[in-house]
N, C-alpha and C. Protein backbone atom coordinates (compact mmCIF):
# COMPACT_ATOMS: atom_id res chain seq x y z
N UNK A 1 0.85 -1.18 0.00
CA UNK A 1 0.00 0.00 0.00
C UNK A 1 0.89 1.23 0.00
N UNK A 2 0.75 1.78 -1.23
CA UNK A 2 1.39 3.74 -0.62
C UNK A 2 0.74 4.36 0.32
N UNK A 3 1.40 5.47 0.38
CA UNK A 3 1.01 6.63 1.23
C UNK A 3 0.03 6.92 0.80
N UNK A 4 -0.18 7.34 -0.56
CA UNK A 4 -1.35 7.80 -1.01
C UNK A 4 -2.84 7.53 -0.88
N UNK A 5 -2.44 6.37 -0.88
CA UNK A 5 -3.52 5.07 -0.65
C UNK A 5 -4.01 5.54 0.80
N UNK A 6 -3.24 5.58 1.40
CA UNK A 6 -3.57 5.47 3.27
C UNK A 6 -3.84 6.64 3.61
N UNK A 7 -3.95 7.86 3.62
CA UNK A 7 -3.86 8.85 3.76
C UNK A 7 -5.00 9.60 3.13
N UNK A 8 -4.90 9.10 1.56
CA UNK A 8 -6.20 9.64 1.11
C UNK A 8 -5.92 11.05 -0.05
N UNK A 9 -6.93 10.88 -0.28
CA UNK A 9 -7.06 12.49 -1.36
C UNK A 9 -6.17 14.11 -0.60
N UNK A 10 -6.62 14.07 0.17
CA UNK A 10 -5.94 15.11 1.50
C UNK A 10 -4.68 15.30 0.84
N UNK A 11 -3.87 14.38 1.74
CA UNK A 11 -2.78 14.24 1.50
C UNK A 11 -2.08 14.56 0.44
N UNK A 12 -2.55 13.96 -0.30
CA UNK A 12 -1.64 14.54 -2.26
C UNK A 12 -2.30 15.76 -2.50
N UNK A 13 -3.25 16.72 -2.12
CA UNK A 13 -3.53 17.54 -2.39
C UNK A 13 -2.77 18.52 -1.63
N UNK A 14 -2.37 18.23 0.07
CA UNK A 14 -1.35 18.89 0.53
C UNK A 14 0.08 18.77 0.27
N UNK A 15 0.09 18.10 -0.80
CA UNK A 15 1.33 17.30 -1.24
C UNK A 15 1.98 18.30 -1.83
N UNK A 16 0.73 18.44 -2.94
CA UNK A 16 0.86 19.27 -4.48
C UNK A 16 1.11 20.89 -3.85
N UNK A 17 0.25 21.06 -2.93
CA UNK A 17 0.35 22.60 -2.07
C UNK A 17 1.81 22.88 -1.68
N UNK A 18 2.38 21.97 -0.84
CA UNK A 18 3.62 22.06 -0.24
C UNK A 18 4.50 21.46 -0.95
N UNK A 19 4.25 20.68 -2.16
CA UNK A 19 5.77 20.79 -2.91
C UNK A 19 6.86 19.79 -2.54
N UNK A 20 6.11 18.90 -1.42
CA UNK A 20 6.97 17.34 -1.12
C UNK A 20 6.10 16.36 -0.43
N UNK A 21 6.73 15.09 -1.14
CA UNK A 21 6.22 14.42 -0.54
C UNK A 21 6.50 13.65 0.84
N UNK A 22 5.44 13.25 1.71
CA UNK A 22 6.76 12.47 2.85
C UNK A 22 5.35 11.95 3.53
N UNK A 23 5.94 10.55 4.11
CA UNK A 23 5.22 9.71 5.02
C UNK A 23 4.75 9.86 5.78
N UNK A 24 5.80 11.02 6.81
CA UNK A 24 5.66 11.88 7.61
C UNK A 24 4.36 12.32 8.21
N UNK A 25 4.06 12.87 6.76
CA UNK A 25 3.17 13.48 7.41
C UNK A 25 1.93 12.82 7.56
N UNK A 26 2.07 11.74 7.34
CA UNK A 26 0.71 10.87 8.12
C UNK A 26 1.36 9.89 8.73
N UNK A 27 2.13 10.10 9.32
CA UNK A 27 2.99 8.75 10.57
C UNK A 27 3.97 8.05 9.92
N UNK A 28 4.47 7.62 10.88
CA UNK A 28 6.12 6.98 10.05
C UNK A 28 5.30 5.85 9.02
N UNK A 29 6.23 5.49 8.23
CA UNK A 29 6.45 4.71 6.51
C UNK A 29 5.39 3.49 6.97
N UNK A 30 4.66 2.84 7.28
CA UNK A 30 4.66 1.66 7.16
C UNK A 30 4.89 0.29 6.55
N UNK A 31 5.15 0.23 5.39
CA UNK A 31 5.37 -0.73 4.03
C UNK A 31 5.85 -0.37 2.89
N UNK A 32 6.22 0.91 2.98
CA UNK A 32 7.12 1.36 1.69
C UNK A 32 8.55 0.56 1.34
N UNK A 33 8.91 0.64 0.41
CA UNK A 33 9.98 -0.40 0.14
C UNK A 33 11.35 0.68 0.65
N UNK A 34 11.08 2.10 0.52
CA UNK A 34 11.97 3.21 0.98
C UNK A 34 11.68 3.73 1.76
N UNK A 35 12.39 4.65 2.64
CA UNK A 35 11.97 5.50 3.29
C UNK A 35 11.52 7.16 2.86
N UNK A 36 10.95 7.94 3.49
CA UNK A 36 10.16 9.37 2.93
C UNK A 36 11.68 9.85 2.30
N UNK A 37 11.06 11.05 1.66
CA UNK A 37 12.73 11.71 0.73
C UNK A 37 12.82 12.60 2.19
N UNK A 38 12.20 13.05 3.10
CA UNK A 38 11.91 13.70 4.01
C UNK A 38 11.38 13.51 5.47
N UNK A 39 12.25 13.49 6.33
CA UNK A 39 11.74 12.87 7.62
C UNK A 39 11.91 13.88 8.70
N UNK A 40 10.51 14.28 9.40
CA UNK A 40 10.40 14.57 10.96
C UNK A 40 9.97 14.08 12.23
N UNK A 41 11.45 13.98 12.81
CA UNK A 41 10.76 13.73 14.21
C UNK A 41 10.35 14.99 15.22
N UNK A 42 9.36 14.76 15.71
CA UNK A 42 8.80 15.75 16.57
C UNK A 42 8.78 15.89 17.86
N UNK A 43 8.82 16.77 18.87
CA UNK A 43 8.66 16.47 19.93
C UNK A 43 9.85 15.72 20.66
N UNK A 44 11.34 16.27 20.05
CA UNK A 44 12.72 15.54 20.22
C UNK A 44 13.52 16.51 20.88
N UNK A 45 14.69 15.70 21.78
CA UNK A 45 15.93 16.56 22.09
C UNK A 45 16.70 15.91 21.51
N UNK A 46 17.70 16.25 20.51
CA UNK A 46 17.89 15.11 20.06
C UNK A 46 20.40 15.09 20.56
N UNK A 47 19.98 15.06 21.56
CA UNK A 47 21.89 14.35 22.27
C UNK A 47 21.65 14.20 23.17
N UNK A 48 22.50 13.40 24.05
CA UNK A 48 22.54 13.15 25.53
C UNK A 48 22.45 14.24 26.45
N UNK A 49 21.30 14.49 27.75
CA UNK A 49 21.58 15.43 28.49
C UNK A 49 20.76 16.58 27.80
N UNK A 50 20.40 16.44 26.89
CA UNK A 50 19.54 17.45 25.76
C UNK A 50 18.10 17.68 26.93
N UNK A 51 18.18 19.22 26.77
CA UNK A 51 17.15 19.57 27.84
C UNK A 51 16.24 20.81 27.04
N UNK A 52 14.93 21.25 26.94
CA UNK A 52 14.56 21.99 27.01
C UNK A 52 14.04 23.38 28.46
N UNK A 53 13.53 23.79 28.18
CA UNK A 53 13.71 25.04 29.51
C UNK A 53 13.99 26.60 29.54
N UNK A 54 14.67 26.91 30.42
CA UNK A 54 15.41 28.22 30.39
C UNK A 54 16.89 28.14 29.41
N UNK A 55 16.76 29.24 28.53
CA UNK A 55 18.55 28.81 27.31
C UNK A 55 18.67 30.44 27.60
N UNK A 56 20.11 30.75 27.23
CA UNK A 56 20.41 32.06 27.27
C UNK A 56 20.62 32.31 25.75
N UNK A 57 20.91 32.76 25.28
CA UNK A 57 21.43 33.55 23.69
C UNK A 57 22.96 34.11 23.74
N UNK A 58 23.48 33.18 23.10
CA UNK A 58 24.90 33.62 22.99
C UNK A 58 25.40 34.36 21.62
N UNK A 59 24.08 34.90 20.76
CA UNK A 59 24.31 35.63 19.80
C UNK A 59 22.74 35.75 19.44
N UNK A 60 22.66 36.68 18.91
CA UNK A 60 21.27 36.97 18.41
C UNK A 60 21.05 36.27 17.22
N UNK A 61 19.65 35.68 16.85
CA UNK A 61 18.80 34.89 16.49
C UNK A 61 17.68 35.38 16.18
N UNK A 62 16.81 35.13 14.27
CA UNK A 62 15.83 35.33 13.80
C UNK A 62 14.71 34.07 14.60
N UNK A 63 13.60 34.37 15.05
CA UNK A 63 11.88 33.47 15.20
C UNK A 63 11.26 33.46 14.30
N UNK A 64 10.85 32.24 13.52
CA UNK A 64 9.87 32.30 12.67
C UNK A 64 8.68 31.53 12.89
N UNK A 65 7.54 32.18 12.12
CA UNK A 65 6.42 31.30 12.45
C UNK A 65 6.02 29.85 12.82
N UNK A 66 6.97 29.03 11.63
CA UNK A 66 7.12 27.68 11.52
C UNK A 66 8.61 27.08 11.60
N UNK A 67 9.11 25.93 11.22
CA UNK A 67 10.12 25.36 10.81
C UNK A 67 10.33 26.12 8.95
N UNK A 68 11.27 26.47 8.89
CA UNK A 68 11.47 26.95 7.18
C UNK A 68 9.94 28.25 6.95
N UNK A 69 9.47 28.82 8.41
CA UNK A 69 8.95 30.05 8.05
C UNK A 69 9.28 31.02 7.87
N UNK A 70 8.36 32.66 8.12
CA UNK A 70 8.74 33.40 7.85
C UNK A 70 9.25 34.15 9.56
N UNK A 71 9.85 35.27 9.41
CA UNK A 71 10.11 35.73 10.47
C UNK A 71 9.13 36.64 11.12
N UNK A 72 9.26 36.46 12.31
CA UNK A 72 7.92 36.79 13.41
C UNK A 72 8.62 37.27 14.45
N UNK A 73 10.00 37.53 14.88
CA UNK A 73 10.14 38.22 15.96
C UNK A 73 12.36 37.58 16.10
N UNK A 74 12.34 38.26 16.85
CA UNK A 74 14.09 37.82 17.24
C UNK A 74 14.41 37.50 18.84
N UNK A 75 16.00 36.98 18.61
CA UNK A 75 16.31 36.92 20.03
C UNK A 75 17.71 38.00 20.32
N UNK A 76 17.72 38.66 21.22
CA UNK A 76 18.59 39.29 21.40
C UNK A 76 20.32 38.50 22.33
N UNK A 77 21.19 38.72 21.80
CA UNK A 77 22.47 37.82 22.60
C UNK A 77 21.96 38.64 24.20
N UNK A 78 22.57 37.55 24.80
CA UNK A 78 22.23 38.03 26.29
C UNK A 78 20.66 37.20 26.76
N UNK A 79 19.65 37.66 25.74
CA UNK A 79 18.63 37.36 26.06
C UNK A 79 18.11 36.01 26.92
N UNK A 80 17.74 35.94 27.88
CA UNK A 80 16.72 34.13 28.23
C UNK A 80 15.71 33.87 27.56
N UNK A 81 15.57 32.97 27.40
CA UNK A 81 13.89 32.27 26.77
C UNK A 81 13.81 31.16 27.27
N UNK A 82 12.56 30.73 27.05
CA UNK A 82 11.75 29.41 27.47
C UNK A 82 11.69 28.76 26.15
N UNK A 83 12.67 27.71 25.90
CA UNK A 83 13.11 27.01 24.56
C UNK A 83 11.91 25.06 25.67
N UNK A 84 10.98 25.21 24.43
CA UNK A 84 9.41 24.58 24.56
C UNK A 84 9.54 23.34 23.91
N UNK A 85 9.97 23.08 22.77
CA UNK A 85 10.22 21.75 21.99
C UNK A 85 10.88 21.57 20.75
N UNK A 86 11.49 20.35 20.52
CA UNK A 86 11.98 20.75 19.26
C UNK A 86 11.91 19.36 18.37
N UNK A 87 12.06 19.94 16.60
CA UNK A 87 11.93 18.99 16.00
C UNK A 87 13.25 18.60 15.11
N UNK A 88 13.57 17.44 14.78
CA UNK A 88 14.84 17.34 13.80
C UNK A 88 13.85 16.63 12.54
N UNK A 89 14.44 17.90 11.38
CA UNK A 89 13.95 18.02 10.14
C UNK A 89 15.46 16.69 9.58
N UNK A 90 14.95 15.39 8.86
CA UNK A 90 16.27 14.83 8.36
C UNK A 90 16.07 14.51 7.02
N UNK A 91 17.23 14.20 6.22
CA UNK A 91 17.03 13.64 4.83
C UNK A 91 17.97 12.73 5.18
N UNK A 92 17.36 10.95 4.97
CA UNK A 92 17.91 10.12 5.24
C UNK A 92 19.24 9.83 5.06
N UNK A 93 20.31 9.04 5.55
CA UNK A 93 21.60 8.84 4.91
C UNK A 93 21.50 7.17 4.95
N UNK A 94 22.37 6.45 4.11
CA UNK A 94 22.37 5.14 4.10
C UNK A 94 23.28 4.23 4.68
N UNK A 95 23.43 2.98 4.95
CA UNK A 95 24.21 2.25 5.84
C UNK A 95 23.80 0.97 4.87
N UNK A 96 24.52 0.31 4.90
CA UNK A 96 24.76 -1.24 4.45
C UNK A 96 25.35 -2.25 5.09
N UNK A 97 24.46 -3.21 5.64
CA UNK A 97 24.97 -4.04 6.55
C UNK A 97 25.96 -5.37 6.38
N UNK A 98 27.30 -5.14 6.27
CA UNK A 98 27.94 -6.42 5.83
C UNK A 98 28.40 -7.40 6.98
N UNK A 99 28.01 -6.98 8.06
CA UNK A 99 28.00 -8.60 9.23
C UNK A 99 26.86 -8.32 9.82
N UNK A 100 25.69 -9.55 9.82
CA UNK A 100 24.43 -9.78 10.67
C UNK A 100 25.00 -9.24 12.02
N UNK A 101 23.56 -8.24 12.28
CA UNK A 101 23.83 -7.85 13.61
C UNK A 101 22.10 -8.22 13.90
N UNK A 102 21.73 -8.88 15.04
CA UNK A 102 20.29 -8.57 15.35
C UNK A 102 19.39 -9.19 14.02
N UNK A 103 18.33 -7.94 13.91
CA UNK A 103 17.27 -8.45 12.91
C UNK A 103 17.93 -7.97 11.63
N UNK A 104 19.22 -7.56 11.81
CA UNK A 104 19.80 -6.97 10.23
C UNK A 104 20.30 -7.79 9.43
N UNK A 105 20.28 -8.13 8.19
CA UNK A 105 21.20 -9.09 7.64
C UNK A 105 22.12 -8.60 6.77
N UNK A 106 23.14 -9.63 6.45
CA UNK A 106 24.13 -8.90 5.14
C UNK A 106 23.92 -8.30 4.10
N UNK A 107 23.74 -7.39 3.28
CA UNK A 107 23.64 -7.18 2.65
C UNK A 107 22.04 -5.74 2.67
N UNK A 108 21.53 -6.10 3.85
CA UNK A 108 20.10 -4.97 4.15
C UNK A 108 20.55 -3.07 4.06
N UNK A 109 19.70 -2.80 3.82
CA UNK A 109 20.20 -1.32 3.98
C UNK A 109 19.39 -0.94 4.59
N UNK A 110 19.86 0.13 5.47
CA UNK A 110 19.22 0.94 6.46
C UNK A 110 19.83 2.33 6.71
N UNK A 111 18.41 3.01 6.49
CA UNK A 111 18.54 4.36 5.73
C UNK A 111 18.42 5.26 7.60
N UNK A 112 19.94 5.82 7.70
CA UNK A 112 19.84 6.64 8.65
C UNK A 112 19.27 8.00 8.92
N UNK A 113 18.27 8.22 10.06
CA UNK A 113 17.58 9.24 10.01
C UNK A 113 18.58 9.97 10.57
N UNK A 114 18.50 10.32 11.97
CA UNK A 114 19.12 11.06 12.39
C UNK A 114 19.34 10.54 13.94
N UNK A 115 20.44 11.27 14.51
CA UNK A 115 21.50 11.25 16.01
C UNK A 115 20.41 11.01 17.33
N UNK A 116 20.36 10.26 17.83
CA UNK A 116 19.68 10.78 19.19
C UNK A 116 20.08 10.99 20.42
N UNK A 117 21.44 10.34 20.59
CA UNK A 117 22.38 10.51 21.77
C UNK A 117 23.15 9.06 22.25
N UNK A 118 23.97 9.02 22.52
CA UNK A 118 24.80 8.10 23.40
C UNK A 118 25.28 7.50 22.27
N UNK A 119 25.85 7.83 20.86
CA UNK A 119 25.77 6.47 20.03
C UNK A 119 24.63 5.87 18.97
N UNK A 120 23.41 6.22 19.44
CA UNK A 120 22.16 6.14 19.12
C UNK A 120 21.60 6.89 17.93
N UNK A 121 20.86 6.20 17.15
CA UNK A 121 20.37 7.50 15.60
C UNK A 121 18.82 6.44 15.79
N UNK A 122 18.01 7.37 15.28
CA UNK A 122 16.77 6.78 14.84
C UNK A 122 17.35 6.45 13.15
N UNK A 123 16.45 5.28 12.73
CA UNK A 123 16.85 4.70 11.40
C UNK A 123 15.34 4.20 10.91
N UNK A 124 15.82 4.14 9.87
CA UNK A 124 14.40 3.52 8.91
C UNK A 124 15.07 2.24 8.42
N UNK A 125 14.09 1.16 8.37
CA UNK A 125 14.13 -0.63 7.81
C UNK A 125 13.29 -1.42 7.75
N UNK A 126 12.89 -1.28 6.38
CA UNK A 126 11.83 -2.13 5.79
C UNK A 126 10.43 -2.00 6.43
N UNK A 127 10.24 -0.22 6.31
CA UNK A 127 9.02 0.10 6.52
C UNK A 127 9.02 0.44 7.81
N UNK A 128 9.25 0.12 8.58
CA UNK A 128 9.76 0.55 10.33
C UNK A 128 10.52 1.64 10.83
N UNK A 129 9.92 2.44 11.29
CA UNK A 129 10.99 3.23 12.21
C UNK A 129 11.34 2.57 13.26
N UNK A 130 12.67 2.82 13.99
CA UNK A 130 13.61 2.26 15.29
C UNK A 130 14.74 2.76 15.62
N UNK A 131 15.41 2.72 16.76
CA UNK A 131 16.30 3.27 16.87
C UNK A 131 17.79 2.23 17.42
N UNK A 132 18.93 2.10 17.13
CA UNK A 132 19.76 1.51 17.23
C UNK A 132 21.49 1.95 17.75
N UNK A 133 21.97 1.27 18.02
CA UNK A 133 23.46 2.02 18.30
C UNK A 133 24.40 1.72 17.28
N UNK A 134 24.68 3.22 16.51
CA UNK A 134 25.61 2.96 15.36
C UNK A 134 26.81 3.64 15.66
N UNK A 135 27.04 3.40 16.50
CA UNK A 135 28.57 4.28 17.17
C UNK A 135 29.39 4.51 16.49
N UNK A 136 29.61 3.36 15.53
CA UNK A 136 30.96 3.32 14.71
C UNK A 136 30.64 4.19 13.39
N UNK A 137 29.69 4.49 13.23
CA UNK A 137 29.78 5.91 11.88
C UNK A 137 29.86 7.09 12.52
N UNK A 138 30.09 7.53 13.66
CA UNK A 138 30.29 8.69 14.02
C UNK A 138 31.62 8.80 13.92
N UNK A 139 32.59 7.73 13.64
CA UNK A 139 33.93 8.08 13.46
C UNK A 139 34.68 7.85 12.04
N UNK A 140 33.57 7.51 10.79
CA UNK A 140 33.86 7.45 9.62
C UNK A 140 34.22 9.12 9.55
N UNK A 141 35.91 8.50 8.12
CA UNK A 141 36.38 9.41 7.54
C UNK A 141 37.38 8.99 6.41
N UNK A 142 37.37 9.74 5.40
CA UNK A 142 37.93 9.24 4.07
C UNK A 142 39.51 8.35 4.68
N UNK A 143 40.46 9.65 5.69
CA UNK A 143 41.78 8.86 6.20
C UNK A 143 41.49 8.17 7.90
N UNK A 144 40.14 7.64 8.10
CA UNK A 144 40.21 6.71 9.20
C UNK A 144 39.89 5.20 8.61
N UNK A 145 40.69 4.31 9.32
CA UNK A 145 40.56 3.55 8.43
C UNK A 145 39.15 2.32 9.65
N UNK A 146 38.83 2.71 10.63
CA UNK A 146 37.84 2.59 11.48
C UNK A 146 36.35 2.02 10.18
N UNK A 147 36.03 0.72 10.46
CA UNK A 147 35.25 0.04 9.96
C UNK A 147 35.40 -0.17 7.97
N UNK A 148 36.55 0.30 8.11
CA UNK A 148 37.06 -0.14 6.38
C UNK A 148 36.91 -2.10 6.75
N UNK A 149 36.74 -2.31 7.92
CA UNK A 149 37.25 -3.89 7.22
C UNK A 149 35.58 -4.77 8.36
N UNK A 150 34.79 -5.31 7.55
CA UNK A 150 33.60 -5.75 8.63
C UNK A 150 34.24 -6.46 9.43
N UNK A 151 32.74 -6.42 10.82
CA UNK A 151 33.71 -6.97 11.98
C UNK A 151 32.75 -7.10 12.80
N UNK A 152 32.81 -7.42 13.47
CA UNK A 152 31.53 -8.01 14.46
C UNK A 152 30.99 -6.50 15.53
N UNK A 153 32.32 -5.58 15.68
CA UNK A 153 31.41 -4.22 15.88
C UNK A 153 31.13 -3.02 15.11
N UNK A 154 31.88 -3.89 14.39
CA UNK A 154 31.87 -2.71 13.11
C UNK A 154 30.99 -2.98 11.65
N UNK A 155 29.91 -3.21 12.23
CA UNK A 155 28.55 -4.24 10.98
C UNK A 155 28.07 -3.37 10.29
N UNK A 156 28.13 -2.20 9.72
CA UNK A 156 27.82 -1.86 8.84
C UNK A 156 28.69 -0.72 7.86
N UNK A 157 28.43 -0.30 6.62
CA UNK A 157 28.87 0.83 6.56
C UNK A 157 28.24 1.79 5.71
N UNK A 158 28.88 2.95 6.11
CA UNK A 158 28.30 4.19 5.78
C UNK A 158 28.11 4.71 4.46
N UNK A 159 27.16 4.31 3.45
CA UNK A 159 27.30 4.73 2.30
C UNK A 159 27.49 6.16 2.05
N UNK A 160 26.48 7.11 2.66
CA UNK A 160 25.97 8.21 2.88
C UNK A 160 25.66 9.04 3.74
N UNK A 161 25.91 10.23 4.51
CA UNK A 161 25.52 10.95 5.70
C UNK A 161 23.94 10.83 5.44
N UNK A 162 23.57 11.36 7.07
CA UNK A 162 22.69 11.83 6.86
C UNK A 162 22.56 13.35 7.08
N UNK A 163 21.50 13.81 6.41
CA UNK A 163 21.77 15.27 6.53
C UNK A 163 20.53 15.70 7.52
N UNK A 164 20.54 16.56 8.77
CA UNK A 164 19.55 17.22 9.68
C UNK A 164 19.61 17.74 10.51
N UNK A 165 18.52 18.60 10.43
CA UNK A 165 18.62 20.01 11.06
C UNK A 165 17.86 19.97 12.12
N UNK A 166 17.97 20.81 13.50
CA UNK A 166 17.60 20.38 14.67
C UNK A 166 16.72 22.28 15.04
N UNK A 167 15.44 22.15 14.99
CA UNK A 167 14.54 23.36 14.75
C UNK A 167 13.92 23.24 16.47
N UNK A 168 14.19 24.31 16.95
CA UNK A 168 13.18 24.55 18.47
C UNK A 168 12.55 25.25 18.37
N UNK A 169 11.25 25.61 19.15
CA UNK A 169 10.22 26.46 19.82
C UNK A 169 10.76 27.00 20.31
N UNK A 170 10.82 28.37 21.34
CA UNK A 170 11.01 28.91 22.33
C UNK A 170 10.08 30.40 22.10
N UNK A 171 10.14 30.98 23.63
CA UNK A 171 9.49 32.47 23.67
C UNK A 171 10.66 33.10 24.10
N UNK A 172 10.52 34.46 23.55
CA UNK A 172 11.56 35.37 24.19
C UNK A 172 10.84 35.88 24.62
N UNK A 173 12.03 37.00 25.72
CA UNK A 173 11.41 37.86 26.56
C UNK A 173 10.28 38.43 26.28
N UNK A 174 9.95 39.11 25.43
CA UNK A 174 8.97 39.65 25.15
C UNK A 174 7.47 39.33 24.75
N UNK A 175 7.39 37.49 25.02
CA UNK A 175 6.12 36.86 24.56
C UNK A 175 6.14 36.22 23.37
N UNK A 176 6.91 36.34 22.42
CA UNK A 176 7.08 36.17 21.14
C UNK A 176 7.27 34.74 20.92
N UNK A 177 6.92 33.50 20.46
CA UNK A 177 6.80 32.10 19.92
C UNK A 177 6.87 32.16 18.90
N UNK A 178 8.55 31.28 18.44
CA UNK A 178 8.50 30.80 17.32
C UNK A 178 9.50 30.06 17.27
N UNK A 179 10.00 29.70 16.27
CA UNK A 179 10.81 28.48 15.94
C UNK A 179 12.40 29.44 15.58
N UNK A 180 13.44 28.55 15.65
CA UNK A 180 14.64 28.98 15.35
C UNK A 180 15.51 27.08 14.78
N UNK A 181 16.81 27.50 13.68
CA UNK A 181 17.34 26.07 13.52
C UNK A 181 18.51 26.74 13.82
N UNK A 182 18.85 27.32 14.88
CA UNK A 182 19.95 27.29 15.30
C UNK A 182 20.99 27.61 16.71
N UNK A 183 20.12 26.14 17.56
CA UNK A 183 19.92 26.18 19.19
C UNK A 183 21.32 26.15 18.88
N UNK A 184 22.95 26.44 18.84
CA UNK A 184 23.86 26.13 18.35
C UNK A 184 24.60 27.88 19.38
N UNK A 185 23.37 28.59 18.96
CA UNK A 185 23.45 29.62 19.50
C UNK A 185 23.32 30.18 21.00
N UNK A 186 22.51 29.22 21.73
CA UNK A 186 22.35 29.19 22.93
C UNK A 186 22.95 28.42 24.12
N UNK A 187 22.96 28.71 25.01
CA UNK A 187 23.40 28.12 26.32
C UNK A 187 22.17 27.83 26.82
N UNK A 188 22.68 26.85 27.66
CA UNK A 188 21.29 26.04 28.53
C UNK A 188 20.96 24.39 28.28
N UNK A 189 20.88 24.04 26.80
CA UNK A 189 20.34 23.03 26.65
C UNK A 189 20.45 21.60 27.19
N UNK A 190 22.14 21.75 27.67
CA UNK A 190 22.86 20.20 27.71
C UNK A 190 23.35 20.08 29.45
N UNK A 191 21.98 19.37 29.99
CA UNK A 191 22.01 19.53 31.60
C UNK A 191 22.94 18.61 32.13
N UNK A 192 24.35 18.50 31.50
CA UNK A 192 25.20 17.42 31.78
C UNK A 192 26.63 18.26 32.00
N UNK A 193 26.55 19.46 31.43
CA UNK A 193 27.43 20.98 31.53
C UNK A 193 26.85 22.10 30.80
């Protein structure tokens, strides 16, 4: 069954409006043979120790209405806010499994969403969202030679990054709600330092 199918007329009509398609937006993939060209998780912190709350502003920052909206207000450096929730916008990256690990087999691919902490990425496989410990692609690099050779911890490899962006809520001082993609800018978030 597609998306289309499940979802309904709606859907491709908000499809055609907004200009992409994605699973997303009616709940993760269920039976697609791929995953969305476009994936959000919602309602995420997405690293270890990842906190929402009180953040300070260590440089000033545009608010926009939405994720990829328009602008609706700013943050001033210095400023506090109440940073409310956040979402990571991802475009999958790929992995190829050349030693069985678990329910994975040789040769499966599994399309990485994005980071969640400790080691951890949410991933897409065979219609399923889940999340797993892929430790060893956080240290792929053209001169590391770290999982060039399969290995019983080193079971997959990295065809492709994944690419994603990590979008929060917050209010500033002044009442103002909106979104920003670049908590990068703030202090506060990571209640571990």
């Amino acid at each position: 069954m597609n998306w289309t199918s499940k979802c309904g007329r709606s859907a491709l009509i908000l499809f055609v409006w907004i200009g992409m398609a994605s699973p997303a937006l009616c709940g993760e993939a269920e039976s697609a043979d791929s995953p969305p060209e476009f994936y959000i998780s919602k309602n995420i912190c997405p690293f270890e120790c990842c906190t929402y709350g009180r953040w300070r502003a260590v440089e000033s920052v545009d608010l926009k209405d939405s994720p990829n909206g328009k602008v609706i207000g700013d943050v001033k450096e210095g400023e506090h806010v109440e940073a409310v929730t956040g979402e990571v916008h991802a475009k999958p990256g790929i992995m190829k499994v050349v030693v069985p690990h678990k329910q994975f087999k040789k040769g499966d691919t599994i399309y990485i969403l994005h980071y969640i902490g400790e080691g951890y990425f949410k991933y897409w496989h065979q219609g399923k969202v889940g999340e797993e410990e892929f430790i060893f692609i956080l240290n792929l690099a053209e001169d590391d030679p770290l999982c060039k050779t399969p290995r019983e911890d080193c079971w997959g490899q990295l065809q492709k990054a994944e690419e994603s962006v990590w979008w929060v809520q917050m209010k500033n001082a002044g009442g103002t709600v909106g979104w920003t993609d670049h908590p990068e800018s703030f202090g506060g978030k990571d209640s571990c330092g």
